[in-house]
PDB file of N, CA and C in Angstrom:
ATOM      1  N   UNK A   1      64.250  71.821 107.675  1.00  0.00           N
ATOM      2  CA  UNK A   1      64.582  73.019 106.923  1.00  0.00           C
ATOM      3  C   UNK A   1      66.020  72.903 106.424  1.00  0.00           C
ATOM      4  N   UNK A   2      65.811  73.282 105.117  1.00  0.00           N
ATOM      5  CA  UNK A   2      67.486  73.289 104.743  1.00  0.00           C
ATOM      6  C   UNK A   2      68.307  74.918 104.253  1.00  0.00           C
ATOM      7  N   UNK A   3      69.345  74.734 104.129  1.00  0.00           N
ATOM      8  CA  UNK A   3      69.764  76.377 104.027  1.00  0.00           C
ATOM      9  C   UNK A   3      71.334  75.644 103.212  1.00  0.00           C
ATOM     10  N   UNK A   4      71.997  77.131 102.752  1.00  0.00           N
ATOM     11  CA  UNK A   4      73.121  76.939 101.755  1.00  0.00           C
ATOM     12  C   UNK A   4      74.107  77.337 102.900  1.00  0.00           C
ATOM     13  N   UNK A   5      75.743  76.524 102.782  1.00  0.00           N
ATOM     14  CA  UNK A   5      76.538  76.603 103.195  1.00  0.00           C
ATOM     15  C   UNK A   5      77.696  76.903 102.375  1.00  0.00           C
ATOM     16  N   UNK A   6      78.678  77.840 102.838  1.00  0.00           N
ATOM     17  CA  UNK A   6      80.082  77.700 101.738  1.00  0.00           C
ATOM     18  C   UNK A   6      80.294  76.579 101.514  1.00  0.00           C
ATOM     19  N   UNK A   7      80.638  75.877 101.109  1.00  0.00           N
ATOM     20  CA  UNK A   7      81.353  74.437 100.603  1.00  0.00           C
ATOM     21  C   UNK A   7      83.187  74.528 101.453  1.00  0.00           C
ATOM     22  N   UNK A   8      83.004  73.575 102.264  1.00  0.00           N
ATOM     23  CA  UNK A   8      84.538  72.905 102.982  1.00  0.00           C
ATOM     24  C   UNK A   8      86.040  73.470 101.633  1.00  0.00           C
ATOM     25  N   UNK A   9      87.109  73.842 102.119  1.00  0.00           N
ATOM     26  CA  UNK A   9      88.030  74.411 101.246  1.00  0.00           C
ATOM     27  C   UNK A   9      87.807  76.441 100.167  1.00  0.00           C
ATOM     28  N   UNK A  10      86.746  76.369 100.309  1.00  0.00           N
ATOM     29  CA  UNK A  10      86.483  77.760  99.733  1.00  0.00           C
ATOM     30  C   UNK A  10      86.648  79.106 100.416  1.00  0.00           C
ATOM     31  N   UNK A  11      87.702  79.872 100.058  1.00  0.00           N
ATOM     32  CA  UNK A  11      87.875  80.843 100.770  1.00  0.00           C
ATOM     33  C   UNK A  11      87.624  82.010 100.109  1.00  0.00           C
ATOM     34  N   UNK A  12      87.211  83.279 100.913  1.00  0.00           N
ATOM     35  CA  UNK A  12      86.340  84.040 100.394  1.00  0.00           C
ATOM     36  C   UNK A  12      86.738  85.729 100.603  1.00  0.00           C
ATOM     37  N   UNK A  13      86.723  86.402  99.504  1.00  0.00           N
ATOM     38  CA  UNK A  13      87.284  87.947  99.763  1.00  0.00           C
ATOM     39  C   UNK A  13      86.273  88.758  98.856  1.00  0.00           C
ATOM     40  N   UNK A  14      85.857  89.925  99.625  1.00  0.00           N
ATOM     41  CA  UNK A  14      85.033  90.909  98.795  1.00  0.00           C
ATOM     42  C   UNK A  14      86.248  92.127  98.745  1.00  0.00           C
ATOM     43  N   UNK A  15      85.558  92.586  97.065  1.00  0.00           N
ATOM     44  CA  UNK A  15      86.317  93.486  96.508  1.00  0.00           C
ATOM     45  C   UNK A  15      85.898  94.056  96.062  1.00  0.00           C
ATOM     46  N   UNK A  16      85.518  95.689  96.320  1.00  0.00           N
ATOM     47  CA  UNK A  16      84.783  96.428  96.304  1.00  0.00           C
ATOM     48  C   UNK A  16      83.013  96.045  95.443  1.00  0.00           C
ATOM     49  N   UNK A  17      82.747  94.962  96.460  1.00  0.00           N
ATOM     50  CA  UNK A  17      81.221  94.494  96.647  1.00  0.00           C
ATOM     51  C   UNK A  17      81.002  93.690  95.943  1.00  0.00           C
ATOM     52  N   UNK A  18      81.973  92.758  95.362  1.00  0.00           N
ATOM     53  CA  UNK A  18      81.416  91.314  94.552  1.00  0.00           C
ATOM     54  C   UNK A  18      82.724  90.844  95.302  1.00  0.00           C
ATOM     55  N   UNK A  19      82.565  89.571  95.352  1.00  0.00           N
ATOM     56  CA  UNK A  19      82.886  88.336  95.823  1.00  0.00           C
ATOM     57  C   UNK A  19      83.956  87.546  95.405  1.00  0.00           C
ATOM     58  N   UNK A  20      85.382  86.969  95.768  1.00  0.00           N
ATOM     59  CA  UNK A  20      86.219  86.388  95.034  1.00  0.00           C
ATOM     60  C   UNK A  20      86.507  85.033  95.644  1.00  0.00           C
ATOM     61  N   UNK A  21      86.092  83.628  94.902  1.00  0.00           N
ATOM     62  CA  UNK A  21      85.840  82.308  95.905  1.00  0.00           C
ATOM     63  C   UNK A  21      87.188  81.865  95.253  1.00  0.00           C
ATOM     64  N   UNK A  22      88.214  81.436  96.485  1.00  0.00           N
ATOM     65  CA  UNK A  22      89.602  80.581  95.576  1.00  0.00           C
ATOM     66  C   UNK A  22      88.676  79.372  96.466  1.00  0.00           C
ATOM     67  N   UNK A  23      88.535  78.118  95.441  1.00  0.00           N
ATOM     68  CA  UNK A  23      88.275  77.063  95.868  1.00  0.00           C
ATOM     69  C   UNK A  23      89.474  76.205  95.701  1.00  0.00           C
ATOM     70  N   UNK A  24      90.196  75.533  96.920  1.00  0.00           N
ATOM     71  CA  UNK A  24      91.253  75.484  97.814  1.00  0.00           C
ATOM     72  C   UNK A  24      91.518  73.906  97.156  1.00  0.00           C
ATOM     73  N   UNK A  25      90.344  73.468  96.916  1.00  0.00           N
ATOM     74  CA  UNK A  25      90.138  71.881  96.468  1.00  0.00           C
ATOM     75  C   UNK A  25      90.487  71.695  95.152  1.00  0.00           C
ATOM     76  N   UNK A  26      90.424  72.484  93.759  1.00  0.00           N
ATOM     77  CA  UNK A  26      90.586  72.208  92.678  1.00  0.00           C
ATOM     78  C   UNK A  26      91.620  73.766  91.923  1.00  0.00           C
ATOM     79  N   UNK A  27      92.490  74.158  92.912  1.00  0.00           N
ATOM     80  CA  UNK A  27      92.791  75.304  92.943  1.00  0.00           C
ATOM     81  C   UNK A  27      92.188  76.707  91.651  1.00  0.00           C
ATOM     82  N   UNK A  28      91.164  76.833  92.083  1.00  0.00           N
ATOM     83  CA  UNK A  28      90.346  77.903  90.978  1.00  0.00           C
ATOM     84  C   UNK A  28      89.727  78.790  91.648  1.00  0.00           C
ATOM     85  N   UNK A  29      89.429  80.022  91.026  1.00  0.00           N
ATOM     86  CA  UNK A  29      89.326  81.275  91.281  1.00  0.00           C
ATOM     87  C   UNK A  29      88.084  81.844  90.915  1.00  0.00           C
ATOM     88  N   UNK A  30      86.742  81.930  91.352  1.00  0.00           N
ATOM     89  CA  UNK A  30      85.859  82.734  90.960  1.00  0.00           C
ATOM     90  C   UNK A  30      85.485  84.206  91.357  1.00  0.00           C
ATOM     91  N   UNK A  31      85.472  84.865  90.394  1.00  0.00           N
ATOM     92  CA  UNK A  31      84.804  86.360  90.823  1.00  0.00           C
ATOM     93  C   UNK A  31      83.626  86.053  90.195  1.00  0.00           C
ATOM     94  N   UNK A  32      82.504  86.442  91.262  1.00  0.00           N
ATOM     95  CA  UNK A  32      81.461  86.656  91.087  1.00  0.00           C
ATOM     96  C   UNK A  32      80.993  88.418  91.076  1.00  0.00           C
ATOM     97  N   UNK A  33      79.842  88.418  90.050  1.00  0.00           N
ATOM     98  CA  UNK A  33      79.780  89.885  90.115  1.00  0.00           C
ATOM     99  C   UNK A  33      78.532  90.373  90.973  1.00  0.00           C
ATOM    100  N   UNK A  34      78.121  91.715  90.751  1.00  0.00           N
ATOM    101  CA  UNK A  34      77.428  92.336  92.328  1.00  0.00           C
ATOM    102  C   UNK A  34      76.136  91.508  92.088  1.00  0.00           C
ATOM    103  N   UNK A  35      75.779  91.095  91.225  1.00  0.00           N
ATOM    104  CA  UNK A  35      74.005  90.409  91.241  1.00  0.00           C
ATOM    105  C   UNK A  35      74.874  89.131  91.965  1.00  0.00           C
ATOM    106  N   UNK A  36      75.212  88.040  91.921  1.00  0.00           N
ATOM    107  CA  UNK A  36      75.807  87.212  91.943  1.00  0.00           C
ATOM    108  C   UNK A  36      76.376  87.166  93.319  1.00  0.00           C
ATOM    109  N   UNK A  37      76.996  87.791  93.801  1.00  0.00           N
ATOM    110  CA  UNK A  37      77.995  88.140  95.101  1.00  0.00           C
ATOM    111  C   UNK A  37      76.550  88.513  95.710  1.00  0.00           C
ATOM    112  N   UNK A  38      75.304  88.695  95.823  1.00  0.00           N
ATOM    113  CA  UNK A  38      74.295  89.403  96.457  1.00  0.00           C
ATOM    114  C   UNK A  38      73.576  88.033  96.936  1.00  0.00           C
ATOM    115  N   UNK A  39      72.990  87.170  96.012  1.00  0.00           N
ATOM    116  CA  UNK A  39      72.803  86.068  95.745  1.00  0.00           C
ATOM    117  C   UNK A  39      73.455  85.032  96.713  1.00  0.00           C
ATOM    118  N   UNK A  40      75.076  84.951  96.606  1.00  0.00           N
ATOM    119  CA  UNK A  40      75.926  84.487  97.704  1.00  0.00           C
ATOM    120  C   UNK A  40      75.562  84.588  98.966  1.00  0.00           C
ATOM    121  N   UNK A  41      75.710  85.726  99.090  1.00  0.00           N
ATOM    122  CA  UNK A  41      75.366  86.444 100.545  1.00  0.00           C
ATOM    123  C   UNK A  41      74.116  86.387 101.115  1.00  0.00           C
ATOM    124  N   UNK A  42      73.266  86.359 100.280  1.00  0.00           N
ATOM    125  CA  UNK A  42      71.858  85.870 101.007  1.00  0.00           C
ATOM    126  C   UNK A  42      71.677  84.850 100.827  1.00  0.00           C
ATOM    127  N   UNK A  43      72.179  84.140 100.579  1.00  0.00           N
ATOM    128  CA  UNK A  43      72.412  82.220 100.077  1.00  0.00           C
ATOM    129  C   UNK A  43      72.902  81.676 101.688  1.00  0.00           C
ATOM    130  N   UNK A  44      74.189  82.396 101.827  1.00  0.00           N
ATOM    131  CA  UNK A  44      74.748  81.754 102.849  1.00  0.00           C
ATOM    132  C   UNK A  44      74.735  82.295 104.125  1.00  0.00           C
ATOM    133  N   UNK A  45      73.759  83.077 104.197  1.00  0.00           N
ATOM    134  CA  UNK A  45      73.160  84.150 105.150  1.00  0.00           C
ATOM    135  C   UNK A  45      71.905  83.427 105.907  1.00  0.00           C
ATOM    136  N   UNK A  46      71.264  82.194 105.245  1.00  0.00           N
ATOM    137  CA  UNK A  46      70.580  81.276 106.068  1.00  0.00           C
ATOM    138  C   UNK A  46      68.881  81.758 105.105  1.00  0.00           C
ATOM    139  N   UNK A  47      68.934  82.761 104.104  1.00  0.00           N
ATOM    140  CA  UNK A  47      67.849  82.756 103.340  1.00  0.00           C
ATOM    141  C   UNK A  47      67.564  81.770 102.672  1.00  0.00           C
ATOM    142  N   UNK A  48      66.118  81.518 102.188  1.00  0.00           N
ATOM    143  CA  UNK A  48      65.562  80.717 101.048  1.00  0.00           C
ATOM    144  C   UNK A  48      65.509  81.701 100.057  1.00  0.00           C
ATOM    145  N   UNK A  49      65.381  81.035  99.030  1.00  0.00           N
ATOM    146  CA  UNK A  49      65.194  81.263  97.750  1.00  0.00           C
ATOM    147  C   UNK A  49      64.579  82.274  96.950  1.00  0.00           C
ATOM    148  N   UNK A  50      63.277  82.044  97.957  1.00  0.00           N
ATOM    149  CA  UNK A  50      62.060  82.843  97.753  1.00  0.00           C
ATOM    150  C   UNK A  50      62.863  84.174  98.405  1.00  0.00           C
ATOM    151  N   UNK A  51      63.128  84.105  99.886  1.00  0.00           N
ATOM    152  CA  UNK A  51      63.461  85.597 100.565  1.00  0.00           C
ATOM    153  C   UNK A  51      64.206  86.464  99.965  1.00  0.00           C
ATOM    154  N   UNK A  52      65.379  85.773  98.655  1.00  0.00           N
ATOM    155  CA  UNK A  52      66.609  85.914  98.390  1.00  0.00           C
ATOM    156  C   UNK A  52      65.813  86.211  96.820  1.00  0.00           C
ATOM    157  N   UNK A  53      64.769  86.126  96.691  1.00  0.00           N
ATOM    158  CA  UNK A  53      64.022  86.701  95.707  1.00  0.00           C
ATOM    159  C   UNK A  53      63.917  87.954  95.815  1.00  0.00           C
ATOM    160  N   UNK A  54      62.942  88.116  96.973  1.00  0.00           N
ATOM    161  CA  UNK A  54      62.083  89.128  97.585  1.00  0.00           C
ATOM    162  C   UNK A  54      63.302  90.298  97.647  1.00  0.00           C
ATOM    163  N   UNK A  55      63.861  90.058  98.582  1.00  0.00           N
ATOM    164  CA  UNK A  55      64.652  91.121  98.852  1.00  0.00           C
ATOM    165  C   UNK A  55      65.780  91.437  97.423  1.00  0.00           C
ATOM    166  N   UNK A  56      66.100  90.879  96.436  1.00  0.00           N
ATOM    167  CA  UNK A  56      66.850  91.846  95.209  1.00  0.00           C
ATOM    168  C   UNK A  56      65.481  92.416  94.526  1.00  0.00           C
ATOM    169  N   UNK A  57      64.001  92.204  94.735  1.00  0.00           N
ATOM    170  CA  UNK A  57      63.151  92.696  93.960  1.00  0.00           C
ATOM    171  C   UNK A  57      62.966  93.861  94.623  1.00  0.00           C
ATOM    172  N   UNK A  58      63.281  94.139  95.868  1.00  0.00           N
ATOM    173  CA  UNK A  58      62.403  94.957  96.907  1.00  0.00           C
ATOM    174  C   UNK A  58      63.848  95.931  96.671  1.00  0.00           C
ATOM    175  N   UNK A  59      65.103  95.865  96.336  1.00  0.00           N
ATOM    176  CA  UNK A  59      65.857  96.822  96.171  1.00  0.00           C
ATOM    177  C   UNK A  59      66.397  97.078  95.224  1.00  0.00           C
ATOM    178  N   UNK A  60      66.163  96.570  93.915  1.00  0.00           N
ATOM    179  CA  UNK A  60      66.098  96.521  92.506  1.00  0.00           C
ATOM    180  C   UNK A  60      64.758  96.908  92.096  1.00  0.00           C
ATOM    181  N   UNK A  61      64.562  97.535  90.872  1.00  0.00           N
ATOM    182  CA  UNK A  61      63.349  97.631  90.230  1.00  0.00           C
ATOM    183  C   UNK A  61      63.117  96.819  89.190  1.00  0.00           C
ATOM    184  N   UNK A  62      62.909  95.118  89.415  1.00  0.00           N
ATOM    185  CA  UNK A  62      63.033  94.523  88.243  1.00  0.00           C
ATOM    186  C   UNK A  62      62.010  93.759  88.717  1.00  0.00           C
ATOM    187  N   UNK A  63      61.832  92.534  87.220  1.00  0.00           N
ATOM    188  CA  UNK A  63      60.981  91.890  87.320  1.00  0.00           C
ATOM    189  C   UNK A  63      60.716  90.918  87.904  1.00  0.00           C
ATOM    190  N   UNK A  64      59.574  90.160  88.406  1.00  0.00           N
ATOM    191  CA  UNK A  64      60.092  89.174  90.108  1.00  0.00           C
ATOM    192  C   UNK A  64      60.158  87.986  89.258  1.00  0.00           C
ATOM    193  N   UNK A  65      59.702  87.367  87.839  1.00  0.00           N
ATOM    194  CA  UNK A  65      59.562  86.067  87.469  1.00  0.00           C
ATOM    195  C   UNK A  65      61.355  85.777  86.614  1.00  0.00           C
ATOM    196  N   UNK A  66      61.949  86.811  86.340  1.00  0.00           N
ATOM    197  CA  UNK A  66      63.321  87.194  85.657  1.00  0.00           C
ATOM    198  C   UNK A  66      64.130  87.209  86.791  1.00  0.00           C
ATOM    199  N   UNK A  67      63.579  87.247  87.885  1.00  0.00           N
ATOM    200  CA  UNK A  67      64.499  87.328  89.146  1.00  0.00           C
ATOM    201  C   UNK A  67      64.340  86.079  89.742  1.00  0.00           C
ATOM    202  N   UNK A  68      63.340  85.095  90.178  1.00  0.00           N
ATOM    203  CA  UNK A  68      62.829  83.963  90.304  1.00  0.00           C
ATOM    204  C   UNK A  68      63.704  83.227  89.294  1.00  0.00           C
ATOM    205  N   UNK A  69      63.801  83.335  88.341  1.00  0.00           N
ATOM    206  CA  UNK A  69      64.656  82.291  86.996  1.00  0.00           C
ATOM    207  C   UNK A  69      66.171  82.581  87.316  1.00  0.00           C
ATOM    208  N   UNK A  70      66.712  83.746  87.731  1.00  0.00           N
ATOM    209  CA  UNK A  70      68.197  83.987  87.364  1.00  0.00           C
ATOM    210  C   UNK A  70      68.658  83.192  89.287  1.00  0.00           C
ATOM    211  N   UNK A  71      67.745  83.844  90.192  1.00  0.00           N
ATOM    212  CA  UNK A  71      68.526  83.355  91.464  1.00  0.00           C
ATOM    213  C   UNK A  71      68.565  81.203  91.539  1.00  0.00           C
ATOM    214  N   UNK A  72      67.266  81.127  90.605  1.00  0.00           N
ATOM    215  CA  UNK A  72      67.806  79.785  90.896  1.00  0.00           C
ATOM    216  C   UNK A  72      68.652  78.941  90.358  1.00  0.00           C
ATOM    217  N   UNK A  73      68.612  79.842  89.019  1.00  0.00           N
ATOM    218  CA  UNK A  73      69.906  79.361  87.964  1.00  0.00           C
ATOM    219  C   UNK A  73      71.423  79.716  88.806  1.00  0.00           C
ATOM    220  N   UNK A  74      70.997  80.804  89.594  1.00  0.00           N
ATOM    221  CA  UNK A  74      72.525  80.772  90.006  1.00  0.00           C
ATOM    222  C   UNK A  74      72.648  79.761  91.381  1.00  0.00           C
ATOM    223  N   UNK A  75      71.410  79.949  91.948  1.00  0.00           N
ATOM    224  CA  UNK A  75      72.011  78.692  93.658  1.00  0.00           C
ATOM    225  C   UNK A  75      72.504  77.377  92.709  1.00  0.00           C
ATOM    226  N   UNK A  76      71.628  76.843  91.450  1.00  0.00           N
ATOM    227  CA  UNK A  76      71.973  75.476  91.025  1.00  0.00           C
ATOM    228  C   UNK A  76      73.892  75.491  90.786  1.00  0.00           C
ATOM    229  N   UNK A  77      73.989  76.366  89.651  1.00  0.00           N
ATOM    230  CA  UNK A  77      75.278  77.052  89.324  1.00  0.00           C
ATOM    231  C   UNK A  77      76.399  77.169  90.533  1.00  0.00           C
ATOM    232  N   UNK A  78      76.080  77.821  91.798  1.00  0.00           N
ATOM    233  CA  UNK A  78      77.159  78.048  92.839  1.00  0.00           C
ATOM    234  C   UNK A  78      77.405  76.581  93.686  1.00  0.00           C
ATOM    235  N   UNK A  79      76.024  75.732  93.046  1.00  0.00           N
ATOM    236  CA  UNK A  79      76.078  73.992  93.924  1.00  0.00           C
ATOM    237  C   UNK A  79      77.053  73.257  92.835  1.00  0.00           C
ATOM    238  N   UNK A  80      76.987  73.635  91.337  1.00  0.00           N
ATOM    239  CA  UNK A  80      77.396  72.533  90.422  1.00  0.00           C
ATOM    240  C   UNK A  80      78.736  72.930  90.330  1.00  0.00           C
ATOM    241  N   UNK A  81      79.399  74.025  90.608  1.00  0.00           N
ATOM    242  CA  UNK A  81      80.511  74.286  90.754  1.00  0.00           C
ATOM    243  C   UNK A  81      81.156  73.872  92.220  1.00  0.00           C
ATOM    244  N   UNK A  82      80.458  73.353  93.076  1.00  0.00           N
ATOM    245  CA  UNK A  82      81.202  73.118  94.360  1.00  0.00           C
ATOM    246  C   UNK A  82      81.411  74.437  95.392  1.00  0.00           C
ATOM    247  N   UNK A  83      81.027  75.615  95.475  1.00  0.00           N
ATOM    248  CA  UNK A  83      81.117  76.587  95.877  1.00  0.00           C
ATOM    249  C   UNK A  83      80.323  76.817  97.042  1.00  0.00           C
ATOM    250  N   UNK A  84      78.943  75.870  96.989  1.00  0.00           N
ATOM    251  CA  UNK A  84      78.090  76.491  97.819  1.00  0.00           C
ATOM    252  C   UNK A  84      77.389  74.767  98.042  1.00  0.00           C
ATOM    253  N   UNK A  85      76.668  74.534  99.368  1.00  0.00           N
ATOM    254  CA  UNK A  85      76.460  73.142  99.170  1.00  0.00           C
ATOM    255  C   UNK A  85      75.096  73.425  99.940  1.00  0.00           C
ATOM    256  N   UNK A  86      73.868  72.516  99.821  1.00  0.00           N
ATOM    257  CA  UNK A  86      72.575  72.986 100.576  1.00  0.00           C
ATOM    258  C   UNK A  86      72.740  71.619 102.129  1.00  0.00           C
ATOM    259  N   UNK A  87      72.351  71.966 102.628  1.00  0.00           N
ATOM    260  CA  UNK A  87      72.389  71.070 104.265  1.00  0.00           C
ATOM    261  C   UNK A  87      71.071  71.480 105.269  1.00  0.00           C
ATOM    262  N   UNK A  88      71.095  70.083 105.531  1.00  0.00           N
ATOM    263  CA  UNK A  88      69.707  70.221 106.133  1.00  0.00           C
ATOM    264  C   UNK A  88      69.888  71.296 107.703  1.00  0.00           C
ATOM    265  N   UNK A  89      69.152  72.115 108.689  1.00  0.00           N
ATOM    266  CA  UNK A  89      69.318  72.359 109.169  1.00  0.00           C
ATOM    267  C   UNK A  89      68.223  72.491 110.566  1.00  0.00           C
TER     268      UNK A  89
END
């Protein structure tokens, strides 16, 4: 089984409920916003993909195949930026 980890050097502050990553390694600054910072958090919270589906559908009223497309665009996105890294577990 594998699961998402912060990435080594990334340090992390919430501000009023989205997410601010200074990555320590290439000195840069991401704010992520509340879809995004949600995503994070159930990313590195030891969810899959699918769960991390389920649950913004189950507390959002949106669509699950628009939600399926955006969370994986963003795990790829939070890996290709160095932010977030997947590890076997």
């Amino acid at each position: 089984m594998s699961k998402f980890q912060v990435s080594p050097g990334v340090m992390l502050r919430e501000i009023d409920g989205e997410i601010v990553a200074f990555d320590s390694r290439v000195n840069l600054i991401h704010q992520l916003n509340g879809i995004a910072s949600l995503i994070w958090r159930l990313a590195t919270e030891g969810n899959s993909p699918d769960s991390i589906v389920e649950a913004i559908v189950a507390e959002h009223d949106v669509d699950r195949n628009a939600v399926l497309k955006d969370v994986d665009e963003m795990l790829v996105r939070l890996q290709s930026i160095g932010l977030i890294r997947l590890v076997l577990a």
